[in-house]
C-alpha atoms as a PDB file:
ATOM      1  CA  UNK A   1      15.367  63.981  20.699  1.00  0.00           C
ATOM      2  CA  UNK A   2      13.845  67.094  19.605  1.00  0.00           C
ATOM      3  CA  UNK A   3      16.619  68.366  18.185  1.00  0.00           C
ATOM      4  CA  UNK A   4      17.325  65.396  16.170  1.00  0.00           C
ATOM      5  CA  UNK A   5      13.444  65.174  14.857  1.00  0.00           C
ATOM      6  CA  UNK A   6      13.696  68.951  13.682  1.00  0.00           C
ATOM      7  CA  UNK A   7      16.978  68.087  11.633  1.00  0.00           C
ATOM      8  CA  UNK A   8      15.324  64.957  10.164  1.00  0.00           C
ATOM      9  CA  UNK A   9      12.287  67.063   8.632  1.00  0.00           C
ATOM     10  CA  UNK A  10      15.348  69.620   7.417  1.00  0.00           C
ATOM     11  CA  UNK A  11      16.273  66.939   5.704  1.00  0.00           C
ATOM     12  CA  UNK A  12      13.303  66.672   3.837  1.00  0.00           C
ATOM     13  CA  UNK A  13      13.599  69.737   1.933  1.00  0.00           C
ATOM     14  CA  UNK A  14      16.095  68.105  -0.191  1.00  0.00           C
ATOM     15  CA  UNK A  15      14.483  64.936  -1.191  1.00  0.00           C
ATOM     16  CA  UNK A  16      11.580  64.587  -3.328  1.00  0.00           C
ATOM     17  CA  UNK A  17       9.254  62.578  -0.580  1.00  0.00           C
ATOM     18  CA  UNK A  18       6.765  65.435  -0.412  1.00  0.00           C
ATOM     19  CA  UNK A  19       6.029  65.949  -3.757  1.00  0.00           C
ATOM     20  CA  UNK A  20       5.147  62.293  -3.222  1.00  0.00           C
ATOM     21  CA  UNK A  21       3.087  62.668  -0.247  1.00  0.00           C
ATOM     22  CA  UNK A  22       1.116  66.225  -2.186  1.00  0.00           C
ATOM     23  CA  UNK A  23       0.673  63.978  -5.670  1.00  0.00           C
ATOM     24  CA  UNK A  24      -0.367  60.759  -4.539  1.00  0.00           C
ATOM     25  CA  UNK A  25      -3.560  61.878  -3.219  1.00  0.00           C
ATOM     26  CA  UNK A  26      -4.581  64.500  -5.213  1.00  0.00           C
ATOM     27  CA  UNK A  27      -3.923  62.198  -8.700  1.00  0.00           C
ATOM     28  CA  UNK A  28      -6.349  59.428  -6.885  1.00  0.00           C
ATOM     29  CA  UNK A  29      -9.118  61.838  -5.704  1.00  0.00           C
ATOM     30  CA  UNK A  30      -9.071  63.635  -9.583  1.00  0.00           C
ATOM     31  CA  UNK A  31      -9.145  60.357 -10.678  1.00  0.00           C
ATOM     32  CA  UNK A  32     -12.051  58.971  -8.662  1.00  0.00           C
ATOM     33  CA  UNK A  33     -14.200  62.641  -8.516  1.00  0.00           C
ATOM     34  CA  UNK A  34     -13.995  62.135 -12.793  1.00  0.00           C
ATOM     35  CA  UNK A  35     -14.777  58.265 -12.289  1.00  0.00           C
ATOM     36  CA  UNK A  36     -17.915  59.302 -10.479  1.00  0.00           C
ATOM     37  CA  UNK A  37     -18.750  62.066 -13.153  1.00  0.00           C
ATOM     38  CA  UNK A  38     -18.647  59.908 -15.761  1.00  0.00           C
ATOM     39  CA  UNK A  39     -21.033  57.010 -13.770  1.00  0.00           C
ATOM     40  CA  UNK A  40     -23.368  59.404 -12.458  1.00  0.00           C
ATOM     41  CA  UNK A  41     -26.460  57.651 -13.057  1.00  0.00           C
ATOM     42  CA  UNK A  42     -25.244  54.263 -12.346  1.00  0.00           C
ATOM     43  CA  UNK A  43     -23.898  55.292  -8.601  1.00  0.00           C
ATOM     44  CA  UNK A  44     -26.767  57.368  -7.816  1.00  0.00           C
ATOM     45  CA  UNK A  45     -29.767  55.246  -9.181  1.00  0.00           C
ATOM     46  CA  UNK A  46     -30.759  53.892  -5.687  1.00  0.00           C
ATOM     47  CA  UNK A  47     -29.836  57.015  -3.593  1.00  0.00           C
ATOM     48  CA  UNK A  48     -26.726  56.092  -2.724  1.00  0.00           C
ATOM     49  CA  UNK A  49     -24.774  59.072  -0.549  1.00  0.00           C
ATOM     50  CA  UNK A  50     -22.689  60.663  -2.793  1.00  0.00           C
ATOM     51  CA  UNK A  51     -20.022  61.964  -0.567  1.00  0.00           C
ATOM     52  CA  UNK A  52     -19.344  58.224   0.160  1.00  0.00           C
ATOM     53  CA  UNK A  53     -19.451  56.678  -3.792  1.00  0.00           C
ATOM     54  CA  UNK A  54     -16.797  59.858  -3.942  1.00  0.00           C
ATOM     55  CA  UNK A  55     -14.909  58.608  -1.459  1.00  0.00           C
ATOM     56  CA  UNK A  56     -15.228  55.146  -2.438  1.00  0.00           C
ATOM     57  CA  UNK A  57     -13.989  55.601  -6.258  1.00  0.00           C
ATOM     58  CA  UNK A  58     -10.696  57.749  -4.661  1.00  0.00           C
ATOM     59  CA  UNK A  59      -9.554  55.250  -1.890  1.00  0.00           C
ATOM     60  CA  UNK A  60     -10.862  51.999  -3.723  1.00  0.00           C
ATOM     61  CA  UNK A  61      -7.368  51.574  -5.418  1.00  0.00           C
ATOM     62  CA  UNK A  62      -5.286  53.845  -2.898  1.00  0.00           C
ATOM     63  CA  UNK A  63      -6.590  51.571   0.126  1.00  0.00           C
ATOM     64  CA  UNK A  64      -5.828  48.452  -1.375  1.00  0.00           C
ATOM     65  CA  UNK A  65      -2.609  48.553  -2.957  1.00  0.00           C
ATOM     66  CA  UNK A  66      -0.993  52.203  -2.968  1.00  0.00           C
ATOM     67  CA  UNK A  67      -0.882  53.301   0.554  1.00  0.00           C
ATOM     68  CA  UNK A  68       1.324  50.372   1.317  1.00  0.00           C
ATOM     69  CA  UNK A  69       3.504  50.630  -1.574  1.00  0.00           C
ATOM     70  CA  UNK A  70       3.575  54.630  -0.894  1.00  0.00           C
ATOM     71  CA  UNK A  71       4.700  53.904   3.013  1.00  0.00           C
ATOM     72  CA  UNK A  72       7.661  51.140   1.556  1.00  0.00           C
ATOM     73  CA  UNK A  73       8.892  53.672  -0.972  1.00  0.00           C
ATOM     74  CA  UNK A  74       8.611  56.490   1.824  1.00  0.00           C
ATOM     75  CA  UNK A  75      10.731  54.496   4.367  1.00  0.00           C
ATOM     76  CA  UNK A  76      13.126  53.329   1.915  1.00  0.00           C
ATOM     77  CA  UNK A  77      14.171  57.016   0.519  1.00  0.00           C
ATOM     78  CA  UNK A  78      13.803  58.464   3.799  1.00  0.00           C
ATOM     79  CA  UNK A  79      16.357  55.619   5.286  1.00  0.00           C
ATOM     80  CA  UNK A  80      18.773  55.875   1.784  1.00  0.00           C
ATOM     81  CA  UNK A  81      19.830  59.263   3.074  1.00  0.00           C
ATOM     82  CA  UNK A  82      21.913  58.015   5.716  1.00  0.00           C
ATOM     83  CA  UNK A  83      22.787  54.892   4.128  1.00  0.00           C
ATOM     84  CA  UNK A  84      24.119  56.402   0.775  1.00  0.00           C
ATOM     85  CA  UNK A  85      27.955  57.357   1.321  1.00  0.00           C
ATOM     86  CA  UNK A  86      27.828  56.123   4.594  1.00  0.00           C
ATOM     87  CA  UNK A  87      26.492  59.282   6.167  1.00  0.00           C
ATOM     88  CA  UNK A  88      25.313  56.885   9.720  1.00  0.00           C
ATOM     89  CA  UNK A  89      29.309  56.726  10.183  1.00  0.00           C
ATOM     90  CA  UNK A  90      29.545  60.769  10.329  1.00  0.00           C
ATOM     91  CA  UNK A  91      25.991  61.033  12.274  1.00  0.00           C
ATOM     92  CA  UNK A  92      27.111  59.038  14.926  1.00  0.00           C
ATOM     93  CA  UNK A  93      30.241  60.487  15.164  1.00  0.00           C
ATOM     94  CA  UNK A  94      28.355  63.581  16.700  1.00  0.00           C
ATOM     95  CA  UNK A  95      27.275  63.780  20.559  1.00  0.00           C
ATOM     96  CA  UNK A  96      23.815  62.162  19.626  1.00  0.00           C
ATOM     97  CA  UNK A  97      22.219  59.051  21.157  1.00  0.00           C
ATOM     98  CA  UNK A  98      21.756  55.906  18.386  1.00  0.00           C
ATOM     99  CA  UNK A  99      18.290  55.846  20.011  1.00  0.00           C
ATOM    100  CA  UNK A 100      17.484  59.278  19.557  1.00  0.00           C
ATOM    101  CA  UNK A 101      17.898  59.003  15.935  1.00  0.00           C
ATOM    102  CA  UNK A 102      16.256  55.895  15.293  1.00  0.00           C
ATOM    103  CA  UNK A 103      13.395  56.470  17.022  1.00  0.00           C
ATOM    104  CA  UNK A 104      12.841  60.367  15.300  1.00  0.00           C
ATOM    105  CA  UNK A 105      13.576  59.197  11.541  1.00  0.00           C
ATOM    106  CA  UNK A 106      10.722  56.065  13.105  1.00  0.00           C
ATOM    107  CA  UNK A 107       8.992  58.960  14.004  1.00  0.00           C
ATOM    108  CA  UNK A 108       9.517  61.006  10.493  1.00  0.00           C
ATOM    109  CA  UNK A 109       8.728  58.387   8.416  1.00  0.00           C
ATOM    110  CA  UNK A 110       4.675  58.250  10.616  1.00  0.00           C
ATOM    111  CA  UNK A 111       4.187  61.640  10.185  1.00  0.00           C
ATOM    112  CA  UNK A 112       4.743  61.774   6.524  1.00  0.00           C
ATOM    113  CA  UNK A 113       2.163  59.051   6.012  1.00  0.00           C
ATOM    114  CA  UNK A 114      -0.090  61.051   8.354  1.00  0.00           C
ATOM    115  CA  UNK A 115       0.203  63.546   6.319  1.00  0.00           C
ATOM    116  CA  UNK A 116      -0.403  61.524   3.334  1.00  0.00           C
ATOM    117  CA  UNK A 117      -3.834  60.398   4.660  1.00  0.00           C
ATOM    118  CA  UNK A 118      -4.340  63.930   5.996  1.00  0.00           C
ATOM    119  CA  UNK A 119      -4.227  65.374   2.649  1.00  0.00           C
ATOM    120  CA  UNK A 120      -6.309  62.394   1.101  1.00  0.00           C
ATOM    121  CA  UNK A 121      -8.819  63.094   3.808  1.00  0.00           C
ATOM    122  CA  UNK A 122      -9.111  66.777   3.032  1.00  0.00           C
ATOM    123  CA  UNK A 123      -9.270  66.660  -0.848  1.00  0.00           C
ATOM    124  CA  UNK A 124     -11.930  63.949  -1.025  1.00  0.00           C
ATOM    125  CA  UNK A 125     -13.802  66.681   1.433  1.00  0.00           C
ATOM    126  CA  UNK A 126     -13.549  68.938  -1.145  1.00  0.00           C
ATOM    127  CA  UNK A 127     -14.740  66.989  -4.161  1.00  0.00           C
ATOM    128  CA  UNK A 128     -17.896  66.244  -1.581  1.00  0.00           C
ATOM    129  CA  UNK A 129     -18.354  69.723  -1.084  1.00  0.00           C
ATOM    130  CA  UNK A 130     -18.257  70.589  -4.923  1.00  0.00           C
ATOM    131  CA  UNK A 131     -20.625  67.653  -6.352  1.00  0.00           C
ATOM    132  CA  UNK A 132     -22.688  66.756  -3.390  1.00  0.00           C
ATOM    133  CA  UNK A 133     -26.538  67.778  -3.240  1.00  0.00           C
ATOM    134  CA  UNK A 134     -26.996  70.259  -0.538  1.00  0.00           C
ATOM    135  CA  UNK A 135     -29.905  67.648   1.350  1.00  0.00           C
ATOM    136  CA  UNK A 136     -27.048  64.959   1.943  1.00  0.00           C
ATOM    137  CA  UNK A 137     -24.847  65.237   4.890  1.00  0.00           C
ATOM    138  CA  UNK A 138     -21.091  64.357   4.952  1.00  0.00           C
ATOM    139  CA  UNK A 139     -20.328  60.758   6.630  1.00  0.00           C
ATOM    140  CA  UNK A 140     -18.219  61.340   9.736  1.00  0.00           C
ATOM    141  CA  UNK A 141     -16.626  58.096   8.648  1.00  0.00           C
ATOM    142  CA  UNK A 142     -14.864  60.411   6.016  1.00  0.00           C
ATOM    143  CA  UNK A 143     -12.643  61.584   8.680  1.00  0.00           C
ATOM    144  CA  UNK A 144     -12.532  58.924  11.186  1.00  0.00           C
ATOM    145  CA  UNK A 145     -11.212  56.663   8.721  1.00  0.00           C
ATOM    146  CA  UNK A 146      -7.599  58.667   7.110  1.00  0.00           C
ATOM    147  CA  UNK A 147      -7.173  58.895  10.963  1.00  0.00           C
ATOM    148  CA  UNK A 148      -8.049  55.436  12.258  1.00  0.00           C
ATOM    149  CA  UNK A 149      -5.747  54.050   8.840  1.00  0.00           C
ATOM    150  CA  UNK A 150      -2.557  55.670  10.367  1.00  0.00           C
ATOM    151  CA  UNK A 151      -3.060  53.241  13.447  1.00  0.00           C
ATOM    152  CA  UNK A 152      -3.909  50.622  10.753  1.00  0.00           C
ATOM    153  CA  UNK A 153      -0.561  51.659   8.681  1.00  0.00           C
ATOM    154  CA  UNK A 154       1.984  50.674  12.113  1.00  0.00           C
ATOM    155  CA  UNK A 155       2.899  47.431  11.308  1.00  0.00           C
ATOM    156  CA  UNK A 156       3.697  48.043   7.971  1.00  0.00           C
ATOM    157  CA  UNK A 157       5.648  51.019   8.820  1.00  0.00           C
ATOM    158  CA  UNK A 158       7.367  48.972  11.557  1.00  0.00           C
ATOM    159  CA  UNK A 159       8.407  46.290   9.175  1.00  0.00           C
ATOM    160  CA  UNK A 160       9.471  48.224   6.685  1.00  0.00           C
ATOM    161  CA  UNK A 161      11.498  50.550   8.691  1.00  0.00           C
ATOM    162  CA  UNK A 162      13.350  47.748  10.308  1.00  0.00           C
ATOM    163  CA  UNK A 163      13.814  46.212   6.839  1.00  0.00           C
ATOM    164  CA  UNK A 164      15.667  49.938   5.896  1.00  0.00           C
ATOM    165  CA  UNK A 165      17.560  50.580   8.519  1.00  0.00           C
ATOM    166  CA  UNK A 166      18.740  46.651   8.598  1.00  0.00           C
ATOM    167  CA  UNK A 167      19.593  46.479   5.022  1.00  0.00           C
ATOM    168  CA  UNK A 168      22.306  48.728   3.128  1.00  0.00           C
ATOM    169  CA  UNK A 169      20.816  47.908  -0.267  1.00  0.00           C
ATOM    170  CA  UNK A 170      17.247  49.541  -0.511  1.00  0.00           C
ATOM    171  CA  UNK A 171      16.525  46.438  -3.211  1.00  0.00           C
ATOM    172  CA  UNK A 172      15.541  44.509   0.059  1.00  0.00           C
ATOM    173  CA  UNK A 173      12.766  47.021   1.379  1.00  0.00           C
ATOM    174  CA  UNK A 174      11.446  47.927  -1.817  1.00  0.00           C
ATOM    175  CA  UNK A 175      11.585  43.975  -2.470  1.00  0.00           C
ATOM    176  CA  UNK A 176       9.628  42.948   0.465  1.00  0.00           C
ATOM    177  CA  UNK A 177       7.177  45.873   0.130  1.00  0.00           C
ATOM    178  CA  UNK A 178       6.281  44.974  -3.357  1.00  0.00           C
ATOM    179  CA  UNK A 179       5.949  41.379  -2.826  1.00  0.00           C
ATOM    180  CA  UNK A 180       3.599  42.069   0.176  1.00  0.00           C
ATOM    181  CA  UNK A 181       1.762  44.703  -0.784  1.00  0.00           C
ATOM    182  CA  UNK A 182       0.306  42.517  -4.455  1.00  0.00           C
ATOM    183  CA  UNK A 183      -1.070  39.725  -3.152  1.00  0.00           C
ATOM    184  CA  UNK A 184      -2.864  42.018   0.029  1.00  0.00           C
ATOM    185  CA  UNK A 185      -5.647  42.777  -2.641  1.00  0.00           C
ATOM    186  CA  UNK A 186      -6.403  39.352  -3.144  1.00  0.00           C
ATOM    187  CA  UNK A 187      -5.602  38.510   0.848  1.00  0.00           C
ATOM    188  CA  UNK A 188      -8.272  41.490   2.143  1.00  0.00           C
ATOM    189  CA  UNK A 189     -11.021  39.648   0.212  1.00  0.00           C
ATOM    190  CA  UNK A 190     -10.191  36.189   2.415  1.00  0.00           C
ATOM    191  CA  UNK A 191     -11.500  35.107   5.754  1.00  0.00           C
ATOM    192  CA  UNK A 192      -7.477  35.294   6.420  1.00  0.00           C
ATOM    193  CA  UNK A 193      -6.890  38.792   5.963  1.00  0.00           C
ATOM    194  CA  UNK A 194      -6.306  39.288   9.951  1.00  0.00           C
ATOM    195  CA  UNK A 195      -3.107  37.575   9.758  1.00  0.00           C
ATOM    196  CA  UNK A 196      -1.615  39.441   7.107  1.00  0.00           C
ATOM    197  CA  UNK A 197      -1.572  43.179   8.395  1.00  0.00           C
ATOM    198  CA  UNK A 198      -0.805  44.707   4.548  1.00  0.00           C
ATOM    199  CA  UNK A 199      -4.359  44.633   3.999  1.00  0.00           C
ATOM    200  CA  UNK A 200      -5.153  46.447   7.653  1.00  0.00           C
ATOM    201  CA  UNK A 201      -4.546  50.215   6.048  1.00  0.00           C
ATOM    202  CA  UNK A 202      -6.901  49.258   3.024  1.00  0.00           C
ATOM    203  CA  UNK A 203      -9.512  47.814   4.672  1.00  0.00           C
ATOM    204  CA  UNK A 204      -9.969  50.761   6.781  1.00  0.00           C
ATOM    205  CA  UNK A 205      -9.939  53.321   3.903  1.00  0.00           C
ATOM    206  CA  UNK A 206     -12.453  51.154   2.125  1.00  0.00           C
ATOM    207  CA  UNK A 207     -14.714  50.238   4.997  1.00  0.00           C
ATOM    208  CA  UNK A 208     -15.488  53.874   5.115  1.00  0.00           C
ATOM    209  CA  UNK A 209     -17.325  54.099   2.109  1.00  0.00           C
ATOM    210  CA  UNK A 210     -19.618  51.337   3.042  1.00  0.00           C
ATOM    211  CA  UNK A 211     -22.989  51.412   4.932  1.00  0.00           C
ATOM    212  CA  UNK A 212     -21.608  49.542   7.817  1.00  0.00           C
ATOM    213  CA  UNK A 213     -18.148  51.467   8.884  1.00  0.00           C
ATOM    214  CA  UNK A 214     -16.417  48.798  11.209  1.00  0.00           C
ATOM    215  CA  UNK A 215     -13.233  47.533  12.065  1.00  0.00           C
ATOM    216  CA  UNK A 216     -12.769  44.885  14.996  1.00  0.00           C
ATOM    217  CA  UNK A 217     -10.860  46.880  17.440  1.00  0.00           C
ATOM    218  CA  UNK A 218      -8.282  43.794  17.865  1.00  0.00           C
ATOM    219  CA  UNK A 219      -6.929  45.012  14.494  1.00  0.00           C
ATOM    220  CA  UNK A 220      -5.445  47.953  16.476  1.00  0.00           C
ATOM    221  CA  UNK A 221      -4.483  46.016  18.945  1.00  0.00           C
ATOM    222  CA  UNK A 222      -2.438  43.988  16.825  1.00  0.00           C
ATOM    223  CA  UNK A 223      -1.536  46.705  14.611  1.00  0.00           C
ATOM    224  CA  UNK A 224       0.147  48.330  17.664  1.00  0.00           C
ATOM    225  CA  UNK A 225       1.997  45.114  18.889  1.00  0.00           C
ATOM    226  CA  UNK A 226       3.699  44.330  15.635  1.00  0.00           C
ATOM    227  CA  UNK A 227       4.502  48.100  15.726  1.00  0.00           C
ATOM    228  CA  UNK A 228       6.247  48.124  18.993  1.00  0.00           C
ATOM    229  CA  UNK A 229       7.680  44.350  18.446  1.00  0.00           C
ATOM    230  CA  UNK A 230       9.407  45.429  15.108  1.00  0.00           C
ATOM    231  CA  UNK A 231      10.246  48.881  16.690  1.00  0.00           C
ATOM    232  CA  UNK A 232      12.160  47.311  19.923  1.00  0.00           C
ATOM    233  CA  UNK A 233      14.008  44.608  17.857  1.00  0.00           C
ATOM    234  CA  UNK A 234      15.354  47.405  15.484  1.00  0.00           C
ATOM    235  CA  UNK A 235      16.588  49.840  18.280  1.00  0.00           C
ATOM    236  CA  UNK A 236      18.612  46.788  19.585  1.00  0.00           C
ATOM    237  CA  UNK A 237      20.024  45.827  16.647  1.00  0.00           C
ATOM    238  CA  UNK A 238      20.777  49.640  15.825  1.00  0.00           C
ATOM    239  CA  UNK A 239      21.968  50.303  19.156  1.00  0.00           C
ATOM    240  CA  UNK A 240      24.333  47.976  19.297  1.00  0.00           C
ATOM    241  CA  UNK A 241      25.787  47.182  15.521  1.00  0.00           C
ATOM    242  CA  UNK A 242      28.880  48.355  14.117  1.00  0.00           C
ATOM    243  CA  UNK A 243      27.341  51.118  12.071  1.00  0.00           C
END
């Protein structure tokens, strides 16, 4: 298994999913640190915390629509690799286990949106540090939350991991991702957002820039399940299909 994880990241080195994973973050936080510059005034007038209006203008858009978009375009390339002339045929024709390499591109595919949030985590940091008065303190909720929305992000990675490795034609992934992913902005603002677990990263990432930084610990919970459901299902079907 180890083995098998350390030639999947090799892999990565010829695809273009880290420029992804550096850009993504660092377009939204320059975007949201000038957002703030320009409404100064406005976001300040009632002595708001300005590491957390920061925050808030970098991951308002991120949370709710690009972080799940990001993971389905993620899985999909990361998945194409071996799909695309049939390279699964020739992997499997080598003395490695079907579940070994499901379970460390599964395990790939987590750790680049770790990183992801990682990076998001650190940058917004750094715009605090830069425009925040030296008599506020940082929100711990900063951190907690790029860590807690990697939890949050399972069931979507689960999904759409399953959906990649199922389907040949990456139109189905990117298909379901998309369609998912839209209406989860309109979804998180509903009474029903529980039972629709594309708005779970969101709402953590945007919960953290609030006064009241909670989560009902059941999300997990259910984050988790779907995680392992989806995760089970797919090694079976992987483990025994004709590849």
């Amino acid at each position: 298994m180890k083995n098998v994880f350390k030639v999947e990241l090799l892999k990565l080195r010829h695809s273009k999913i880290l420029n992804i994973v550096m850009f993504l973050p660092l377009f939204f936080v320059i975007l949201g640190f000038t957002n703030f510059l320009r409404y100064k005034e406005l976001f300040t007038e009632k002595g708001q915390n300005v590491w957390s209006q920061v925050y808030t203008q970098s991951s308002m858009f991120y949370g709710l629509f690009i972080i799940a978009l990001f993971i389905t375009i993620v899985i999909a390339i990361l998945v194409r690799i071996e799909n695309a002339d049939d390279n699964f045929k020739r992997i499997l024709t080598l003395p490695i286990k079907r579940s070994d390499l499901y379970i460390a591109k599964l395990f790939v595919a987590i750790a680049i949106v770790a990183l992801n949030l990682i990076i998001l985590m650190l940058l917004t940091i750094s715009a605090g540090v830069i425009i925040a008065p030296s008599n506020q303190s940082m929100p711990m909720e900063l951190i907690y939350a790029p860590i807690l929305c990697i939890i949050a992000s399972l069931p979507v990675i689960g999904v759409q991991y399953y959906l990649s490795m199922k389907f040949k034609n990456i139109a189905v992934p990117l298909g379901v991702g998309l369609a998912f992913s839209i209406p989860s902005i309109l979804i998180n603002n509903t009474k029903y957002w529980m039972l629709f677990p594309w708005t779970y990263p969101g709402r953590v990432l945007l919960n953290a820039g609030s006064t009241s930084f909670y989560c009902p610990m059941y999300m997990y919970i259910i984050s988790i399940v779907v995680f392992i459901v989806f995760t089970m299902v797919g090694l079976y079907e992987f483990n025994n299909r004709d590849v």
